[in-house]
PDB file of N, CA and C in Angstrom:
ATOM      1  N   UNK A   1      93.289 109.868 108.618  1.00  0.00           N
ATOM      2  CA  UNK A   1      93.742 109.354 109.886  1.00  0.00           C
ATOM      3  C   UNK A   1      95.224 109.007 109.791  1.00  0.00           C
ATOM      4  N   UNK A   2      96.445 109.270 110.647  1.00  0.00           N
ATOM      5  CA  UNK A   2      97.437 109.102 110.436  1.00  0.00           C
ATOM      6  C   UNK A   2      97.904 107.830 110.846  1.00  0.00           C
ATOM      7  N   UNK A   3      96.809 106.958 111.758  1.00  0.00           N
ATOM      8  CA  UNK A   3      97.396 105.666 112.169  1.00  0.00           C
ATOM      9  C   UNK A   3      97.373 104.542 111.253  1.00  0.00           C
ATOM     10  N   UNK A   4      96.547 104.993 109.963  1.00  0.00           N
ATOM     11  CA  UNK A   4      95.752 104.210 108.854  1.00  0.00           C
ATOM     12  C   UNK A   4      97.358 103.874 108.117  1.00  0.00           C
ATOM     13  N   UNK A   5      97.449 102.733 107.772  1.00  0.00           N
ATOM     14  CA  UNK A   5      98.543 101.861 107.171  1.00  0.00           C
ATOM     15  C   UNK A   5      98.196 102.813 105.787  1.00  0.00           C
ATOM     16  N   UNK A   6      99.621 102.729 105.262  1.00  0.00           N
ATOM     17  CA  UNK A   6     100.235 102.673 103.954  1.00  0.00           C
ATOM     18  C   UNK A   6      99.787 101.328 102.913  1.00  0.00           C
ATOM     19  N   UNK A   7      99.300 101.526 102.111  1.00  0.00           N
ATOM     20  CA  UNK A   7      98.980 100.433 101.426  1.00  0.00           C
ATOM     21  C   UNK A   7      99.536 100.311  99.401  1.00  0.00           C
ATOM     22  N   UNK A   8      99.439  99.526  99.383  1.00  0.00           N
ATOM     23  CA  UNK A   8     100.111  99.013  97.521  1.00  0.00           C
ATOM     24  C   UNK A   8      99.794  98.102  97.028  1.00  0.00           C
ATOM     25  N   UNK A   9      99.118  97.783  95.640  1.00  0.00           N
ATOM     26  CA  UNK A   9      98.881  96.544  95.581  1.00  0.00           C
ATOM     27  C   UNK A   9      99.959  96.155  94.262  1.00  0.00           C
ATOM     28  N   UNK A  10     100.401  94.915  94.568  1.00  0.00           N
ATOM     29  CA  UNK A  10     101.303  94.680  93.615  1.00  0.00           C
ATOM     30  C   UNK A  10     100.994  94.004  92.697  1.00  0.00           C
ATOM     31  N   UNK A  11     100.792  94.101  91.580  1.00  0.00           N
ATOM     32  CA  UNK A  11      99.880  93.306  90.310  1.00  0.00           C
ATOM     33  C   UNK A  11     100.512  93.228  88.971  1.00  0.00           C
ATOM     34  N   UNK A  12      99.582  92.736  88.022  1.00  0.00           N
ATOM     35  CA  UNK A  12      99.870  92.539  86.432  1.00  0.00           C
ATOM     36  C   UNK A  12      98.475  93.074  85.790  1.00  0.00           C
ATOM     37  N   UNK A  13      98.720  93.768  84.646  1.00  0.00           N
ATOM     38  CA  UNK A  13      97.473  93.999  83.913  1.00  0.00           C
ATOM     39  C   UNK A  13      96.852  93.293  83.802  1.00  0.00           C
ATOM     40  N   UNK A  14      97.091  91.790  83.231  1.00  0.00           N
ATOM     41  CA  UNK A  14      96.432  90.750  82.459  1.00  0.00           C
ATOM     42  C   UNK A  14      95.612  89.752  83.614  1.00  0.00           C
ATOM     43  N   UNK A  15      96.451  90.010  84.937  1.00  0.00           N
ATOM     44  CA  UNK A  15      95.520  89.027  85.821  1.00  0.00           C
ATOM     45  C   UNK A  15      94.175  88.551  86.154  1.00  0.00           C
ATOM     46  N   UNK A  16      93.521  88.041  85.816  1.00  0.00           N
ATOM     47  CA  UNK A  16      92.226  87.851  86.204  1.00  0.00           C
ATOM     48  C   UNK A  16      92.026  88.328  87.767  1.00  0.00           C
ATOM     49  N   UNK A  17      92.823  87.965  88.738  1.00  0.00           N
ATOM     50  CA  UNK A  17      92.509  87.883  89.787  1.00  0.00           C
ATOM     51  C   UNK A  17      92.821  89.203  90.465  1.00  0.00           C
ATOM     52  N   UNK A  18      94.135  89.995  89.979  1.00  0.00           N
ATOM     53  CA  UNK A  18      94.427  90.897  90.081  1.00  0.00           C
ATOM     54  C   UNK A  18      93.467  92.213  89.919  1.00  0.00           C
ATOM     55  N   UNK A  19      92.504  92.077  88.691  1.00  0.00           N
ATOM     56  CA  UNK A  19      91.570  92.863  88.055  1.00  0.00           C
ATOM     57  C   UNK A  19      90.468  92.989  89.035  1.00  0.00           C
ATOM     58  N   UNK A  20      89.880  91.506  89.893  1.00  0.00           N
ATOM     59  CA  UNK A  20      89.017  91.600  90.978  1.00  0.00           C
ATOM     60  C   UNK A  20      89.269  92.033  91.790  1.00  0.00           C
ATOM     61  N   UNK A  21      90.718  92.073  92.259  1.00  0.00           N
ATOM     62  CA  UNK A  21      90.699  93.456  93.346  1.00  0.00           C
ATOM     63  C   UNK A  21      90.737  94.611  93.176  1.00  0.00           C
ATOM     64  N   UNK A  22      90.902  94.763  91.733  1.00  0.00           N
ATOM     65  CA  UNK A  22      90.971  96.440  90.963  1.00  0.00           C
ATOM     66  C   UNK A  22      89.448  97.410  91.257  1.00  0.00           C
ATOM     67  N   UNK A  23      88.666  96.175  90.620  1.00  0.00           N
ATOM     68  CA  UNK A  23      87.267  96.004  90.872  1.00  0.00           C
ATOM     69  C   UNK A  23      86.617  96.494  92.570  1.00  0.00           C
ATOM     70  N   UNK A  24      87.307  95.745  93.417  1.00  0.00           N
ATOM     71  CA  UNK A  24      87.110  95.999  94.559  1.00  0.00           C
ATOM     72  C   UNK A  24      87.091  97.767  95.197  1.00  0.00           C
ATOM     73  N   UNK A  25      88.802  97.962  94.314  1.00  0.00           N
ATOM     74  CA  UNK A  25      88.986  99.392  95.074  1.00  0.00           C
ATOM     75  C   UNK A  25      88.356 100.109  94.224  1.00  0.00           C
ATOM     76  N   UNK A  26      87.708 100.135  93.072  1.00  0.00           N
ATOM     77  CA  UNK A  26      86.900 100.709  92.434  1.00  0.00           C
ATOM     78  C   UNK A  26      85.803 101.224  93.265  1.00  0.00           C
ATOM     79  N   UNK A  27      84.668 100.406  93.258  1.00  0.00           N
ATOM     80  CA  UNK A  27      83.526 100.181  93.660  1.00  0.00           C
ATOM     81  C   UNK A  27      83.525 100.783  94.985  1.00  0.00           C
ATOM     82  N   UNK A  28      84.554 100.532  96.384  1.00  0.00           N
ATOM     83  CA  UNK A  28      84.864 100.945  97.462  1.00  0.00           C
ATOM     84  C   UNK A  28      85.239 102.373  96.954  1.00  0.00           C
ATOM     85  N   UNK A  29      85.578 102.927  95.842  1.00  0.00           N
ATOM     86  CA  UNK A  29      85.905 104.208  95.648  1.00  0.00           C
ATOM     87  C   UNK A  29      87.360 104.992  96.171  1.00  0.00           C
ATOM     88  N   UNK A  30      88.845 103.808  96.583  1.00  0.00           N
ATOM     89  CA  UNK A  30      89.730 103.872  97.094  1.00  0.00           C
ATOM     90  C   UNK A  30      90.716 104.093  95.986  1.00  0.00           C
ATOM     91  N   UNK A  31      91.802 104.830  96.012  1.00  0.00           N
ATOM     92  CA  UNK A  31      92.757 105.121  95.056  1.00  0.00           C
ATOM     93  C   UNK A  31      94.009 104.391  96.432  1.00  0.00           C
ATOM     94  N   UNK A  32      95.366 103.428  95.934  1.00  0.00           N
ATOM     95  CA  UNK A  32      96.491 103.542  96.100  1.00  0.00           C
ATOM     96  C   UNK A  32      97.011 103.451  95.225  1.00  0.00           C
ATOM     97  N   UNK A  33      98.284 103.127  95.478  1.00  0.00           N
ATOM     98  CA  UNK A  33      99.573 102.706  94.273  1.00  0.00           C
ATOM     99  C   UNK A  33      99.630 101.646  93.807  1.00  0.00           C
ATOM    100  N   UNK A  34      99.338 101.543  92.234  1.00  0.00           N
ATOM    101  CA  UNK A  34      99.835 100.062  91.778  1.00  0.00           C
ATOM    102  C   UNK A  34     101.049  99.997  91.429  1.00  0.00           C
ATOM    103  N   UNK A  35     101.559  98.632  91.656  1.00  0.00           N
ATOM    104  CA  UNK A  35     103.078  98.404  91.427  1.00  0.00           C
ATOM    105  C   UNK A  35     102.970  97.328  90.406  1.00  0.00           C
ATOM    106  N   UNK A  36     102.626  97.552  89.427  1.00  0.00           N
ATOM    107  CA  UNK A  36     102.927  96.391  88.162  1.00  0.00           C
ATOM    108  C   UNK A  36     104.187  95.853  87.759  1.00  0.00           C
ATOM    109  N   UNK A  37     104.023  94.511  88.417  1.00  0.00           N
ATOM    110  CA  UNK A  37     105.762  93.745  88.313  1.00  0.00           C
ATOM    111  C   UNK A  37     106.346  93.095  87.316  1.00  0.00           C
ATOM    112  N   UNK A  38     105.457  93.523  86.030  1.00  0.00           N
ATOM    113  CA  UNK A  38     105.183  93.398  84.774  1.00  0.00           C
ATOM    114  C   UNK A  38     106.524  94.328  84.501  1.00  0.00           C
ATOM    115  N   UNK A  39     105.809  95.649  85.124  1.00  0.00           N
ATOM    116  CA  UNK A  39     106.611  97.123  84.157  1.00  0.00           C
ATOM    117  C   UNK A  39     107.951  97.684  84.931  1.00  0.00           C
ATOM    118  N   UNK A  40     107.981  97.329  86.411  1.00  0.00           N
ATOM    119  CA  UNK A  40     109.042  97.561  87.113  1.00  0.00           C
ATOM    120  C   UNK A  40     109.398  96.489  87.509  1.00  0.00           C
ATOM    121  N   UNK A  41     111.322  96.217  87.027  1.00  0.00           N
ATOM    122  CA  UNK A  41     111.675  94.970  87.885  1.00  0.00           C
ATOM    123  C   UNK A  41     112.086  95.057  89.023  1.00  0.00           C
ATOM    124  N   UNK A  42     112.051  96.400  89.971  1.00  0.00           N
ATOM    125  CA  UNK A  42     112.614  96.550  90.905  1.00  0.00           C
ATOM    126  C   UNK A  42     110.946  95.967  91.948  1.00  0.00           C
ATOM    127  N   UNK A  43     110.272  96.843  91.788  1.00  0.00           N
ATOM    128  CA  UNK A  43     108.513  95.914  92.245  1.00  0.00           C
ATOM    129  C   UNK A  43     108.874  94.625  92.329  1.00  0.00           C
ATOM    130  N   UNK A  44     109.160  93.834  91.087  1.00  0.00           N
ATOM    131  CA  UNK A  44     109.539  92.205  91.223  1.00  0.00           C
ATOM    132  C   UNK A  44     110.122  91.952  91.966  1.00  0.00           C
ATOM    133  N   UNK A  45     111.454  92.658  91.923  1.00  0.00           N
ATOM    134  CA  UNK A  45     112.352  92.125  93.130  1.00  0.00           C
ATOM    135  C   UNK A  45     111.833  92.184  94.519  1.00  0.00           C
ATOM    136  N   UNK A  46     111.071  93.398  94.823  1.00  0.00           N
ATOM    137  CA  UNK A  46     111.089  93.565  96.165  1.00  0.00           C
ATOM    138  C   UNK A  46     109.732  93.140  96.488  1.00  0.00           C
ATOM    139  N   UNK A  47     108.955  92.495  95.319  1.00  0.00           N
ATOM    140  CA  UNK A  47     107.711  91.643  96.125  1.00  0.00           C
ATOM    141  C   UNK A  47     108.322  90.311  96.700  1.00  0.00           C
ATOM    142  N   UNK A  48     109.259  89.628  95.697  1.00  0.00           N
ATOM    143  CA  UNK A  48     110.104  88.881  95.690  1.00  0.00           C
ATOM    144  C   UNK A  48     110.950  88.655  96.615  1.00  0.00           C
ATOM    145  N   UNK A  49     111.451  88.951  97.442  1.00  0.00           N
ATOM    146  CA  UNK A  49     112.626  89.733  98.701  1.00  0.00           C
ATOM    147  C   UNK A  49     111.785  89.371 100.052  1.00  0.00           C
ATOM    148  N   UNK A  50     110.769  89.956  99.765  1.00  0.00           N
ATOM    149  CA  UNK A  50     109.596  89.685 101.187  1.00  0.00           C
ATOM    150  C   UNK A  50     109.073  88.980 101.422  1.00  0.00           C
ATOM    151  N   UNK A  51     108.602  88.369  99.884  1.00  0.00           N
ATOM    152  CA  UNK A  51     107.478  86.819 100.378  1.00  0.00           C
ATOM    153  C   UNK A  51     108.047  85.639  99.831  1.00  0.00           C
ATOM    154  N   UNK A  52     109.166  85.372  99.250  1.00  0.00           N
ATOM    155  CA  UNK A  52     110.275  84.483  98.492  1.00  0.00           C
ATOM    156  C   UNK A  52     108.910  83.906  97.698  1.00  0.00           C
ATOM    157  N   UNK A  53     108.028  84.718  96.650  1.00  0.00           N
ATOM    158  CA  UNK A  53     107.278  84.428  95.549  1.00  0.00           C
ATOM    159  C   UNK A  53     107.210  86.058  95.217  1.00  0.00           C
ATOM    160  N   UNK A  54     106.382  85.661  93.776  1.00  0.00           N
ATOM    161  CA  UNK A  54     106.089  86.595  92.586  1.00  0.00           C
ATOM    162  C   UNK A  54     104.445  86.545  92.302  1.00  0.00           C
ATOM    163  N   UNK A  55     103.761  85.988  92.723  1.00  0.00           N
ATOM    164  CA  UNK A  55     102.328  85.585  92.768  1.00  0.00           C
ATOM    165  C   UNK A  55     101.657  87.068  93.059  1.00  0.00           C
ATOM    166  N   UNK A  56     100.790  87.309  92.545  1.00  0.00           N
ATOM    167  CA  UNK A  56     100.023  88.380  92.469  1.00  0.00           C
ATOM    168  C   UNK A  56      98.682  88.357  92.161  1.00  0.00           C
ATOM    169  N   UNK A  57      97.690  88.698  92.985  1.00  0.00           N
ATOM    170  CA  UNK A  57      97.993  90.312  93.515  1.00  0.00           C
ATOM    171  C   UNK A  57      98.873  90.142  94.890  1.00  0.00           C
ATOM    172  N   UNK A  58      98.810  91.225  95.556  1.00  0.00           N
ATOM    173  CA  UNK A  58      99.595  91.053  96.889  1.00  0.00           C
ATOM    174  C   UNK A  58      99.553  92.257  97.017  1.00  0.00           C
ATOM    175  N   UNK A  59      98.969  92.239  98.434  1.00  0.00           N
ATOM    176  CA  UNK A  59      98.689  93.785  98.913  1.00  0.00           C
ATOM    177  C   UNK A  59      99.801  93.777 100.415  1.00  0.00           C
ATOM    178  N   UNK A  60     100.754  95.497  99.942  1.00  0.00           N
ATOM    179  CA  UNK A  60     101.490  95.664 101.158  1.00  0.00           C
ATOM    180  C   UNK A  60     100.691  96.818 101.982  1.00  0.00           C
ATOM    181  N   UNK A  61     100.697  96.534 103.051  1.00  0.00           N
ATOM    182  CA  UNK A  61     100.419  97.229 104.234  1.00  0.00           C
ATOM    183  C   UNK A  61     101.816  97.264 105.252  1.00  0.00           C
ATOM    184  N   UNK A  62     101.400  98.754 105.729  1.00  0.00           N
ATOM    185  CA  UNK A  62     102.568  99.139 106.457  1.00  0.00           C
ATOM    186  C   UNK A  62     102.040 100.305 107.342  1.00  0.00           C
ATOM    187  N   UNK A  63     102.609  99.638 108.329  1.00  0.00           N
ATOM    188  CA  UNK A  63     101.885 100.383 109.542  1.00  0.00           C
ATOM    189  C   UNK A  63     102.870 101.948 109.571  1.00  0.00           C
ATOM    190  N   UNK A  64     101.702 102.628 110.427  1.00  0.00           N
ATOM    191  CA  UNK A  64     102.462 103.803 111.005  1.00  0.00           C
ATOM    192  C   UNK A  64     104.041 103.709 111.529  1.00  0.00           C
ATOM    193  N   UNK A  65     104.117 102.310 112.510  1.00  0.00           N
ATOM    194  CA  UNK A  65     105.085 102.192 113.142  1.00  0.00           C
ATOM    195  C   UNK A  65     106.828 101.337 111.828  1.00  0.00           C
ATOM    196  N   UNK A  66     106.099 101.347 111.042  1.00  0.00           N
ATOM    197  CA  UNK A  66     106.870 100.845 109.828  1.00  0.00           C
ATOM    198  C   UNK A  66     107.510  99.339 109.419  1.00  0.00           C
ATOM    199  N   UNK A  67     106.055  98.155 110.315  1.00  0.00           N
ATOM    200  CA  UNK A  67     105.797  97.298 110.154  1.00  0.00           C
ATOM    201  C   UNK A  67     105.129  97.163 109.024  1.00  0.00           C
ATOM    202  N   UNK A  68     105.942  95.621 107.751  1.00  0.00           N
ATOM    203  CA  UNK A  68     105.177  95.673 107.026  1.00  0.00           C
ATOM    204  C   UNK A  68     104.588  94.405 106.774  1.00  0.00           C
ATOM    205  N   UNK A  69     103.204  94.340 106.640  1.00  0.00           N
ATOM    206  CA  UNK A  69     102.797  92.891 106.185  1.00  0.00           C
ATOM    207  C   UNK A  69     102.491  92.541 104.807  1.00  0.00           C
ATOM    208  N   UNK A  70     102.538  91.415 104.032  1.00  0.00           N
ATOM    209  CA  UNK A  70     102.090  91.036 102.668  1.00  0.00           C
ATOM    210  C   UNK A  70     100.658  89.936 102.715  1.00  0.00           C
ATOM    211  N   UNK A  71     100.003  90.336 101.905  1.00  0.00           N
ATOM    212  CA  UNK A  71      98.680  89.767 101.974  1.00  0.00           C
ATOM    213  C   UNK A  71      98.561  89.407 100.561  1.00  0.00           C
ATOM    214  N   UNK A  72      98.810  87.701 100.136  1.00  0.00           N
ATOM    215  CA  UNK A  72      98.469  87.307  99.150  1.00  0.00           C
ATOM    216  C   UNK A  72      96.596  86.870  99.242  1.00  0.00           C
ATOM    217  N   UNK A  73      96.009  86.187  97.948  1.00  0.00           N
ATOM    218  CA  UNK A  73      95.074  85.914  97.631  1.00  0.00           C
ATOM    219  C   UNK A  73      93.798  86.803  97.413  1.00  0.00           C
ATOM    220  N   UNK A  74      93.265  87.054  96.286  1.00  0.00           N
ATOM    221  CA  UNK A  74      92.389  88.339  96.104  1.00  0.00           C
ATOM    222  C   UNK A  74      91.624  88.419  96.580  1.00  0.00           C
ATOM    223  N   UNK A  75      90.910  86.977  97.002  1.00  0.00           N
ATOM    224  CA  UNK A  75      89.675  86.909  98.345  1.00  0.00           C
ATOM    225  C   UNK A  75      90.172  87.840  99.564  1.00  0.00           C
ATOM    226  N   UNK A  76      91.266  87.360  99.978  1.00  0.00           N
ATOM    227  CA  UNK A  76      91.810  87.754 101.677  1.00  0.00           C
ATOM    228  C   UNK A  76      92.250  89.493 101.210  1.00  0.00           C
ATOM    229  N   UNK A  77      92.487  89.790 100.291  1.00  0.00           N
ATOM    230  CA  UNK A  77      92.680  91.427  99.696  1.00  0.00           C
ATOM    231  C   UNK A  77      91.142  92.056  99.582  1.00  0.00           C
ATOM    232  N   UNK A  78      90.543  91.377  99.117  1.00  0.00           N
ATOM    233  CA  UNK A  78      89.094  91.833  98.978  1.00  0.00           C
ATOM    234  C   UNK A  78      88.528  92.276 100.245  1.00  0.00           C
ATOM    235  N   UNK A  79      88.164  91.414 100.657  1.00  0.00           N
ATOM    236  CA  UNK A  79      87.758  91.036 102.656  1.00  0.00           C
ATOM    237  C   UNK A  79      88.350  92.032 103.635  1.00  0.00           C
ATOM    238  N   UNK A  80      89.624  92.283 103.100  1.00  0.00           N
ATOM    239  CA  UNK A  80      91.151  93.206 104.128  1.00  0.00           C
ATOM    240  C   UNK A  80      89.823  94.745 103.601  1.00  0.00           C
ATOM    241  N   UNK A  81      89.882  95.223 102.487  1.00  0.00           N
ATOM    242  CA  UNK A  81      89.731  96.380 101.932  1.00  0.00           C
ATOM    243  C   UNK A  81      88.079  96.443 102.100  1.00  0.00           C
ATOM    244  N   UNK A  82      87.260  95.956 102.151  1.00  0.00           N
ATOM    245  CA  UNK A  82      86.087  95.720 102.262  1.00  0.00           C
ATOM    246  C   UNK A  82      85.795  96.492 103.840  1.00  0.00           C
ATOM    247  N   UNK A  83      86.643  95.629 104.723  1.00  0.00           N
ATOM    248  CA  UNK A  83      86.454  95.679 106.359  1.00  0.00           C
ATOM    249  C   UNK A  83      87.061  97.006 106.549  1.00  0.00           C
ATOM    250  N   UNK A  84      87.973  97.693 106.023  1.00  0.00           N
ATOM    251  CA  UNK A  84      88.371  98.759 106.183  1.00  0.00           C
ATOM    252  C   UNK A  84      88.140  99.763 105.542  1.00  0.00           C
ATOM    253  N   UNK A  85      87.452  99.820 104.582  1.00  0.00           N
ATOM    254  CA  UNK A  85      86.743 100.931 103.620  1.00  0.00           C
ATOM    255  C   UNK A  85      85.158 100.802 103.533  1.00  0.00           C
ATOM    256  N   UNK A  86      84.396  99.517 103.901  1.00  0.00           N
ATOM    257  CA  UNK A  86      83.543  99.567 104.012  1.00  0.00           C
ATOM    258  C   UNK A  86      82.540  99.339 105.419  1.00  0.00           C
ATOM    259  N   UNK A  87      83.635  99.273 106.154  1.00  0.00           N
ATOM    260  CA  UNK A  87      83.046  98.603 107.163  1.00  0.00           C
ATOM    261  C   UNK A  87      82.407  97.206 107.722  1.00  0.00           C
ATOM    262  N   UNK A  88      83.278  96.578 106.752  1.00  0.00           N
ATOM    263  CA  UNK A  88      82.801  95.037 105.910  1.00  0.00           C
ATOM    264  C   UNK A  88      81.904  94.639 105.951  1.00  0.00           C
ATOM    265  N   UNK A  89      80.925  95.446 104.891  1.00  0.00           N
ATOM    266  CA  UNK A  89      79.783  94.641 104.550  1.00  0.00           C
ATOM    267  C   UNK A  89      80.122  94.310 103.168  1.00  0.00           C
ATOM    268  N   UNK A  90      79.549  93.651 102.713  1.00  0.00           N
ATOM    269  CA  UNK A  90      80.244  92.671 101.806  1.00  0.00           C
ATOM    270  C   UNK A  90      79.360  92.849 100.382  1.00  0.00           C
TER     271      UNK A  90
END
């Protein structure tokens, strides 16, 4: 679908919390881009730039129209990807 947002999740290997949403797009069977802000400092910067934090995970969405939103907390990432890949059932 071409109206379907652009999506990224911005993370660290080691995160616990990060890993549960890994988990998530697993299971949902979804591939995007990880941006590990671990391995790129430019990722850092520009998670950094948008949400004046470094906290991760953090999922970017970006609309068709090239609106972009940031979605911290792995619950509210979970729930986001759930409702849209699964039809949110949970």
């Amino acid at each position: 679908m071409s109206d379907d947002p652009k999506l990224a999740l911005y993370q660290t290997v080691f995160c616990p919390f990060c890993e549960r949403v890994r988990g998530a797009l697993r299971r949902l069977n979804v591939e995007i881009p990880m941006r590990d802000i671990d391995s790129r400092l430019e990722w850092r910067r520009e998670l950094m730039d948008a949400t004046g934090r470094q906290t991760v995970p953090c999922l970017r969405i970006e609309s068709e129209d090239g609106a972009v939103e940031w979605l911290h907390e792995s619950t509210d990432i979970i729930d986001y990807l759930e409702e849209r890949f699964a039809g949110g059932s949970a």
